[in-house]
N, C-alpha and C. Protein backbone atom coordinates (compact mmCIF):
# COMPACT_ATOMS: atom_id res chain seq x y z
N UNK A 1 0.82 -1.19 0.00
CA UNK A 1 0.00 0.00 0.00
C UNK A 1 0.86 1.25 0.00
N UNK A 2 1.78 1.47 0.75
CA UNK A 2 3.19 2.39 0.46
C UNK A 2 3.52 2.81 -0.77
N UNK A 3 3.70 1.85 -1.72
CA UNK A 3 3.58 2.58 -2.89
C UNK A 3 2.35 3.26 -3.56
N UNK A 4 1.42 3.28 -3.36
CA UNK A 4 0.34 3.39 -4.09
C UNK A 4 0.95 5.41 -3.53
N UNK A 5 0.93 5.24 -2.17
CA UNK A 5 0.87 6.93 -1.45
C UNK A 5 2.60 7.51 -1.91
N UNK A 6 3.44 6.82 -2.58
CA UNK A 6 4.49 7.74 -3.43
C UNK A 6 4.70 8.00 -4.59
N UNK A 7 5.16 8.94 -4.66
CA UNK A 7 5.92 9.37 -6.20
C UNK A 7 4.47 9.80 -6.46
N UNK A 8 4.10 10.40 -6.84
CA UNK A 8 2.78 10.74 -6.91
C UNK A 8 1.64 9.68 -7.08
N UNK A 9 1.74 8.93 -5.78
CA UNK A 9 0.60 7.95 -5.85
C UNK A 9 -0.54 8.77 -5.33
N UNK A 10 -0.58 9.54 -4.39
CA UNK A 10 -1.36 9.92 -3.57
C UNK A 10 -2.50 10.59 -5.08
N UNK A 11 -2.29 11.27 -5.89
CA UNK A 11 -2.53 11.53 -7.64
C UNK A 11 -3.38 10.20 -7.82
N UNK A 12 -2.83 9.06 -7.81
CA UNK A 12 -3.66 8.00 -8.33
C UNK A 12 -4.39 7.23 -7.58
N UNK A 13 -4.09 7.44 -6.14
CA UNK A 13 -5.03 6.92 -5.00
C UNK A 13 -6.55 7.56 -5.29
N UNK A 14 -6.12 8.59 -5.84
CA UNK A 14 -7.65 9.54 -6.00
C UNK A 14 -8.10 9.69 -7.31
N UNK A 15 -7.87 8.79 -7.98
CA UNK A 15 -8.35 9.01 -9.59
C UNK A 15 -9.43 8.56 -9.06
N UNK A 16 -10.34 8.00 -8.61
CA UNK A 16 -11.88 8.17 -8.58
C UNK A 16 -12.31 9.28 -7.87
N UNK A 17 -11.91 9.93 -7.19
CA UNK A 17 -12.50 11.14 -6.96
C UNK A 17 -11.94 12.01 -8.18
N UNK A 18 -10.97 11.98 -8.20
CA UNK A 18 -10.73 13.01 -9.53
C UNK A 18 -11.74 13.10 -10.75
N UNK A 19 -12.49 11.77 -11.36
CA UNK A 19 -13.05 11.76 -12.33
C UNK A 19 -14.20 11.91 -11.91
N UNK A 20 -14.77 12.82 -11.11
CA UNK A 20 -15.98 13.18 -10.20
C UNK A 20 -15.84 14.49 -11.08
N UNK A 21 -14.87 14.98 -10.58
CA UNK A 21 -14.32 16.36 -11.40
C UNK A 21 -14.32 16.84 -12.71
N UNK A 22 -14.46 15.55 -13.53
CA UNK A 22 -13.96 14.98 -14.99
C UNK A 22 -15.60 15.66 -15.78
N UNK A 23 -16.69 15.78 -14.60
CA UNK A 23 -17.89 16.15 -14.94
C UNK A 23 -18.67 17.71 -15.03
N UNK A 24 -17.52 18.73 -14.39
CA UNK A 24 -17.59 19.48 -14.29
C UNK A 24 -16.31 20.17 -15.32
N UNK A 25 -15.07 19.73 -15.26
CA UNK A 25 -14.20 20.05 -16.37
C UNK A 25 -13.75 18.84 -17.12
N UNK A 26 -14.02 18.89 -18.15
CA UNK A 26 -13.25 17.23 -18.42
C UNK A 26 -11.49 17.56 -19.06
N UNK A 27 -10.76 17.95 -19.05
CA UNK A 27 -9.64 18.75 -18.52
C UNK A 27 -8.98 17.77 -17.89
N UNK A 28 -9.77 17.91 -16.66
CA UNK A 28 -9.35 17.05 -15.32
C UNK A 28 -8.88 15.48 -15.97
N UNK A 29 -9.78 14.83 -16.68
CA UNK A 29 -10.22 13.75 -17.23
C UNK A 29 -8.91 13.48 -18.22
N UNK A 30 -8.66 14.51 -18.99
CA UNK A 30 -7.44 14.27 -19.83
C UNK A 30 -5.89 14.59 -18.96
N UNK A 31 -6.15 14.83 -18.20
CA UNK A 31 -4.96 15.06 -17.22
C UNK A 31 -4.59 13.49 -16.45
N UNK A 32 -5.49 13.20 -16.01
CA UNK A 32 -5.52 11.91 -15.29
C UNK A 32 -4.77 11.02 -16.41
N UNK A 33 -5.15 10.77 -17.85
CA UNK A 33 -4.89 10.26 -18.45
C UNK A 33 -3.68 9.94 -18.92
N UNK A 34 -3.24 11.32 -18.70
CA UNK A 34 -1.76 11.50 -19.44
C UNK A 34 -0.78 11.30 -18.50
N UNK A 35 -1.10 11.56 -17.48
CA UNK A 35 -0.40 11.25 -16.01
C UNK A 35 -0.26 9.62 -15.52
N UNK A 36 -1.48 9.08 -15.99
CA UNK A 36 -0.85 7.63 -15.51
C UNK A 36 -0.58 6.69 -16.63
N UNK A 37 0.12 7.34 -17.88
CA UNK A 37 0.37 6.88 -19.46
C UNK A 37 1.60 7.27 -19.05
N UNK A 38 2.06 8.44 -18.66
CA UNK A 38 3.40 9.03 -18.58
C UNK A 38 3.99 7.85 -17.50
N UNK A 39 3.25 7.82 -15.90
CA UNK A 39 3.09 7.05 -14.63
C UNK A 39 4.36 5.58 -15.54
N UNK A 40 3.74 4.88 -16.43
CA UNK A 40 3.60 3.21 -16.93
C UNK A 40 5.00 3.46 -17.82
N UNK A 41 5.03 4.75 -18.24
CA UNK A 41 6.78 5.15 -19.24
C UNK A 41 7.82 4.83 -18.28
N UNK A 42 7.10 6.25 -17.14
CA UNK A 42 8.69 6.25 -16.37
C UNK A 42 9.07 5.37 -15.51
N UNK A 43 7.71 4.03 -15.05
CA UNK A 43 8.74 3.18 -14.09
C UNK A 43 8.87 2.02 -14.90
N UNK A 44 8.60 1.74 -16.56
CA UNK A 44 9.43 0.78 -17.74
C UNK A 44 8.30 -0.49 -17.56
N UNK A 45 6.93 -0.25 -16.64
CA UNK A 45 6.40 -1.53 -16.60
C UNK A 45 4.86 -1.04 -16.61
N UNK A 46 3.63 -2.27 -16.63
CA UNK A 46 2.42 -1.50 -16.04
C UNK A 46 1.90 -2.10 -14.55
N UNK A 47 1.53 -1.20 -14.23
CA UNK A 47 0.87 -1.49 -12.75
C UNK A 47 0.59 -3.20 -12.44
N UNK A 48 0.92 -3.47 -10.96
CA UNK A 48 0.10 -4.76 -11.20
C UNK A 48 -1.09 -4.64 -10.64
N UNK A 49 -1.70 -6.03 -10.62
CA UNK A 49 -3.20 -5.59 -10.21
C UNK A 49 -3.52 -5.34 -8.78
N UNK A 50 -2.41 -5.80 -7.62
CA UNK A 50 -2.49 -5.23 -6.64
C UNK A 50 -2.31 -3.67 -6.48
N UNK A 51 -1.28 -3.30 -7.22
CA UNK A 51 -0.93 -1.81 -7.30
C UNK A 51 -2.34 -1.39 -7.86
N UNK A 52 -3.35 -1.18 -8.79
CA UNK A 52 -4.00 -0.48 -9.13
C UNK A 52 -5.56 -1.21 -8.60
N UNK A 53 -5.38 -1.89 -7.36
CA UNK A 53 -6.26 -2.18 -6.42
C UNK A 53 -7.37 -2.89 -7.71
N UNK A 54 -7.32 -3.95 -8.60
CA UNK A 54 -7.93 -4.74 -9.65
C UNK A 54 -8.89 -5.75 -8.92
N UNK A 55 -9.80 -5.81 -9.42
CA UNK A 55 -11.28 -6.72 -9.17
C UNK A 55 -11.94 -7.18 -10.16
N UNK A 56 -12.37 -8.32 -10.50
CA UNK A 56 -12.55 -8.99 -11.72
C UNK A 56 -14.62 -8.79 -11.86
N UNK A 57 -15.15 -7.59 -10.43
CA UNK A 57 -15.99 -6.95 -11.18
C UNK A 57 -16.01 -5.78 -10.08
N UNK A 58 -16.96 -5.03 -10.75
CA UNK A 58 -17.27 -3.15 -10.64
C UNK A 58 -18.21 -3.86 -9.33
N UNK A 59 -16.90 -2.55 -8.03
CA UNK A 59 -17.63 -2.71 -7.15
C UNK A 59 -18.99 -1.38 -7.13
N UNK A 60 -19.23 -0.58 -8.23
CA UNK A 60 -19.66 0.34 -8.22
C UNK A 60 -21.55 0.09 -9.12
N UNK A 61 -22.13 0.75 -9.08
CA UNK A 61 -23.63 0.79 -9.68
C UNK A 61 -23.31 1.39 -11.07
N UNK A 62 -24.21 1.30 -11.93
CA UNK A 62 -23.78 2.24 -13.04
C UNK A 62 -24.34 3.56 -12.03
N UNK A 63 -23.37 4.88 -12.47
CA UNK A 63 -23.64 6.06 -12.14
C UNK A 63 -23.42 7.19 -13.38
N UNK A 64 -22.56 8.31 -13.07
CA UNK A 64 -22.49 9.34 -14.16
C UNK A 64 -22.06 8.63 -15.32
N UNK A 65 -21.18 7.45 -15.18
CA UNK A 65 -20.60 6.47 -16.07
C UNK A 65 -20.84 5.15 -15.64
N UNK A 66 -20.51 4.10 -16.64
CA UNK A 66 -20.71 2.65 -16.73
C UNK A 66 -19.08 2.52 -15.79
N UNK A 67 -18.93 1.94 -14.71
CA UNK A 67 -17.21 2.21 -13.86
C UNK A 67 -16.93 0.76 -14.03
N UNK A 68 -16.58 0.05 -15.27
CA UNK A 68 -16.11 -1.15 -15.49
C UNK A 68 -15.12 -1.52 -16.48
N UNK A 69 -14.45 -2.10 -16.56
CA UNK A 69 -13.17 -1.99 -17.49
C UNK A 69 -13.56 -1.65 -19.12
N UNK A 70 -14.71 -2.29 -19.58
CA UNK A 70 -14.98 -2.24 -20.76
C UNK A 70 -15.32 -1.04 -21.13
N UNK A 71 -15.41 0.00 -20.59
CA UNK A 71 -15.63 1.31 -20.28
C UNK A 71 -14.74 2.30 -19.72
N UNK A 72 -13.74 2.13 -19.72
CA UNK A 72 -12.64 2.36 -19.37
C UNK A 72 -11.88 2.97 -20.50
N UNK A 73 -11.07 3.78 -20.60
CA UNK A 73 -9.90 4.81 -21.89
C UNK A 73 -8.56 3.74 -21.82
N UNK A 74 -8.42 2.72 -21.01
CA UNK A 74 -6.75 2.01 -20.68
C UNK A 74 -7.50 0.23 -21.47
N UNK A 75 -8.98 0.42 -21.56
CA UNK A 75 -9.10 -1.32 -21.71
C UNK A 75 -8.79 -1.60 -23.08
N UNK A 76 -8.18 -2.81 -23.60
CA UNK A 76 -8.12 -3.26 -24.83
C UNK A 76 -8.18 -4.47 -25.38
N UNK A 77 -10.05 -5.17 -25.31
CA UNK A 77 -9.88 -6.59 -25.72
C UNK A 77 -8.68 -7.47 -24.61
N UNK A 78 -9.91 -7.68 -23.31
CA UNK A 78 -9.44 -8.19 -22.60
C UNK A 78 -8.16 -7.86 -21.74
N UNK A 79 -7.30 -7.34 -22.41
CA UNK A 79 -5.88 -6.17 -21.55
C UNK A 79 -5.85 -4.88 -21.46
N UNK A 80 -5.25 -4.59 -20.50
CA UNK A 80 -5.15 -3.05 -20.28
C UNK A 80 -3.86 -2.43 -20.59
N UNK A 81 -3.67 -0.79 -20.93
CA UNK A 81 -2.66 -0.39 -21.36
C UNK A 81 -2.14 0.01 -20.00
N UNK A 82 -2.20 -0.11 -19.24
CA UNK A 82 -1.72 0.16 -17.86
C UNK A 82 -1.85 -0.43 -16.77
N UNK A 83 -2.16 -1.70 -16.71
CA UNK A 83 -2.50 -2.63 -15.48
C UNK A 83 -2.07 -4.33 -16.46
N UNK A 84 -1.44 -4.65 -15.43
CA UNK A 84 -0.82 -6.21 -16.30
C UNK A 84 -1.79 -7.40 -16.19
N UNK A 85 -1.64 -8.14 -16.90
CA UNK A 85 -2.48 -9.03 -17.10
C UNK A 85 -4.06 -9.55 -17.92
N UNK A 86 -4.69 -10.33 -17.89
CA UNK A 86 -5.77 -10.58 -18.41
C UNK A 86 -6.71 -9.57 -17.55
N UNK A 87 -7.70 -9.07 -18.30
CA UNK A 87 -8.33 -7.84 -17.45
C UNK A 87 -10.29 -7.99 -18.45
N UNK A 88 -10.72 -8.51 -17.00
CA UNK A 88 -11.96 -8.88 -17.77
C UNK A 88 -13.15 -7.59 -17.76
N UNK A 89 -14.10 -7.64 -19.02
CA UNK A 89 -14.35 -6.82 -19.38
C UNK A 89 -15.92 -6.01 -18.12
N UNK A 90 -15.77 -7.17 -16.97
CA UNK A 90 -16.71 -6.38 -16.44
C UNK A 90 -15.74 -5.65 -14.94
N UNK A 91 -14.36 -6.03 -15.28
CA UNK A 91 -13.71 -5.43 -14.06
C UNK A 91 -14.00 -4.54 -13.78
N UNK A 92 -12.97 -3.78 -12.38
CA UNK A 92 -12.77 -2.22 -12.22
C UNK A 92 -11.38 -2.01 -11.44
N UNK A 93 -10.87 -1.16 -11.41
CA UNK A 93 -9.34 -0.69 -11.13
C UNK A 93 -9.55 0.58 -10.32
N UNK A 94 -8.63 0.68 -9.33
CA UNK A 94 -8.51 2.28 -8.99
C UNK A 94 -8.19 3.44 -9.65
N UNK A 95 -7.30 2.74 -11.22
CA UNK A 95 -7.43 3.94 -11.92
C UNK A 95 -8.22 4.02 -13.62
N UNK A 96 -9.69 3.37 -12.56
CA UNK A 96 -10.33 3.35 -14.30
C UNK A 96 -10.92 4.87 -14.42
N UNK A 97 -10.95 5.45 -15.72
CA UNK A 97 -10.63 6.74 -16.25
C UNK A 97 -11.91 6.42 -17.51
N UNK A 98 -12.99 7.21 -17.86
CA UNK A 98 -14.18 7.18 -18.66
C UNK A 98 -13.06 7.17 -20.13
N UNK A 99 -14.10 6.84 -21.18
CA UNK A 99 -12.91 6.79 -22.66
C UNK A 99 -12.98 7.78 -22.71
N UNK A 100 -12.56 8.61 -23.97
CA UNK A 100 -12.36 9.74 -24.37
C UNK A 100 -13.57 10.17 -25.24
N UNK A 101 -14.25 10.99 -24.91
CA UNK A 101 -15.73 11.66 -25.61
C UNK A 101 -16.74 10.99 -25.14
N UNK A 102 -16.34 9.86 -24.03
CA UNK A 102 -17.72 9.14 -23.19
C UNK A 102 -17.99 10.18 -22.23
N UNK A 103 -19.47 11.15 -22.69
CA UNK A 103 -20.39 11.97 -22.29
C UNK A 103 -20.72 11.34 -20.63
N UNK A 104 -20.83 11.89 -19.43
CA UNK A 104 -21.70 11.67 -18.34
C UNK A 104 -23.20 11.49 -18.74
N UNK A 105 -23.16 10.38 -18.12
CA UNK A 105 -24.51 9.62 -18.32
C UNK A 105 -24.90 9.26 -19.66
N UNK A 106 -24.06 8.78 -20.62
CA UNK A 106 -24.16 8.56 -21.69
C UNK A 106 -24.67 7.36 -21.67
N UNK A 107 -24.55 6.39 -20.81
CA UNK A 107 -25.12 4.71 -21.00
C UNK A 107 -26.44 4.80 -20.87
N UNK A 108 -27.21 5.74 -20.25
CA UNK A 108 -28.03 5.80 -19.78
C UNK A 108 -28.71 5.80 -21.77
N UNK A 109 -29.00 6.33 -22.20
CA UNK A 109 -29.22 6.74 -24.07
C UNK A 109 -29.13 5.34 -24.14
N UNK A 110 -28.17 4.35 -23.65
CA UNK A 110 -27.70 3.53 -25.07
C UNK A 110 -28.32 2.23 -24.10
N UNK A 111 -28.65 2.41 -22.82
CA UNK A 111 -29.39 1.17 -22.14
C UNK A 111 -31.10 1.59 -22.45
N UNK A 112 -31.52 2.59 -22.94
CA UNK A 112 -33.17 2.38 -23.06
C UNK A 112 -33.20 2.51 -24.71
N UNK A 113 -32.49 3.02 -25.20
CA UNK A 113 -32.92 2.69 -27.32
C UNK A 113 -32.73 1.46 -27.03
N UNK A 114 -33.94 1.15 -28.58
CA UNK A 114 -34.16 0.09 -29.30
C UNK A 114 -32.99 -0.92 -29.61
């Protein structure tokens, strides 16, 4: 857990509160992004799944967003660009981050159409 609170963990301890923020500026949202892309450069590896606190499902409800890997800006067909390993698509991570142009409350549209 020590690592998670250095080098600017304390930054990624709070990427879910941060992307609270992501709704009011989404700014915030592309910051997070680039920060834990840069995060996966400079220490030559990606997170493991203890480090980015990984669960093979969303301890969360759907809310402003769907908070599950498949929904996620890092997921890719089963792997993530920043967390190691097989990464299933209904997971969630401490640093799952909405994709890029996924609107707040956008699932909501695409769970009641036809």
């Amino acid at each position: 857990m020590q690592r998670i609170l250095t080098m600017g963990g304390v930054r990624r301890a709070l990427t879910p509160l941060r992307n609270a923020l992501g709704i009011v500026n989404p700014d915030v949202l592309d910051q997070i992004r680039r920060e834990l892309r840069a995060q996966v450069v400079s220490q030559g590896r990606k997170f493991s799944k203890l480090e980015s606190l990984y669960l093979y499902f969303s301890p969360f409800p759907p809310g402003v967003w769907l908070y599950d890997c498949a929904n996620c800006e890092f997921y890719k067909q089963r792997t993530c660009e920043i967390v190691e390993g097989n990464i299933a698509p209904a997971g969630w991570c401490g640093f799952w981050v909405s994709r890029v142009g996924d609107k707040p409350l956008s699932w909501v549209k695409e769970a009641v159409s036809p």
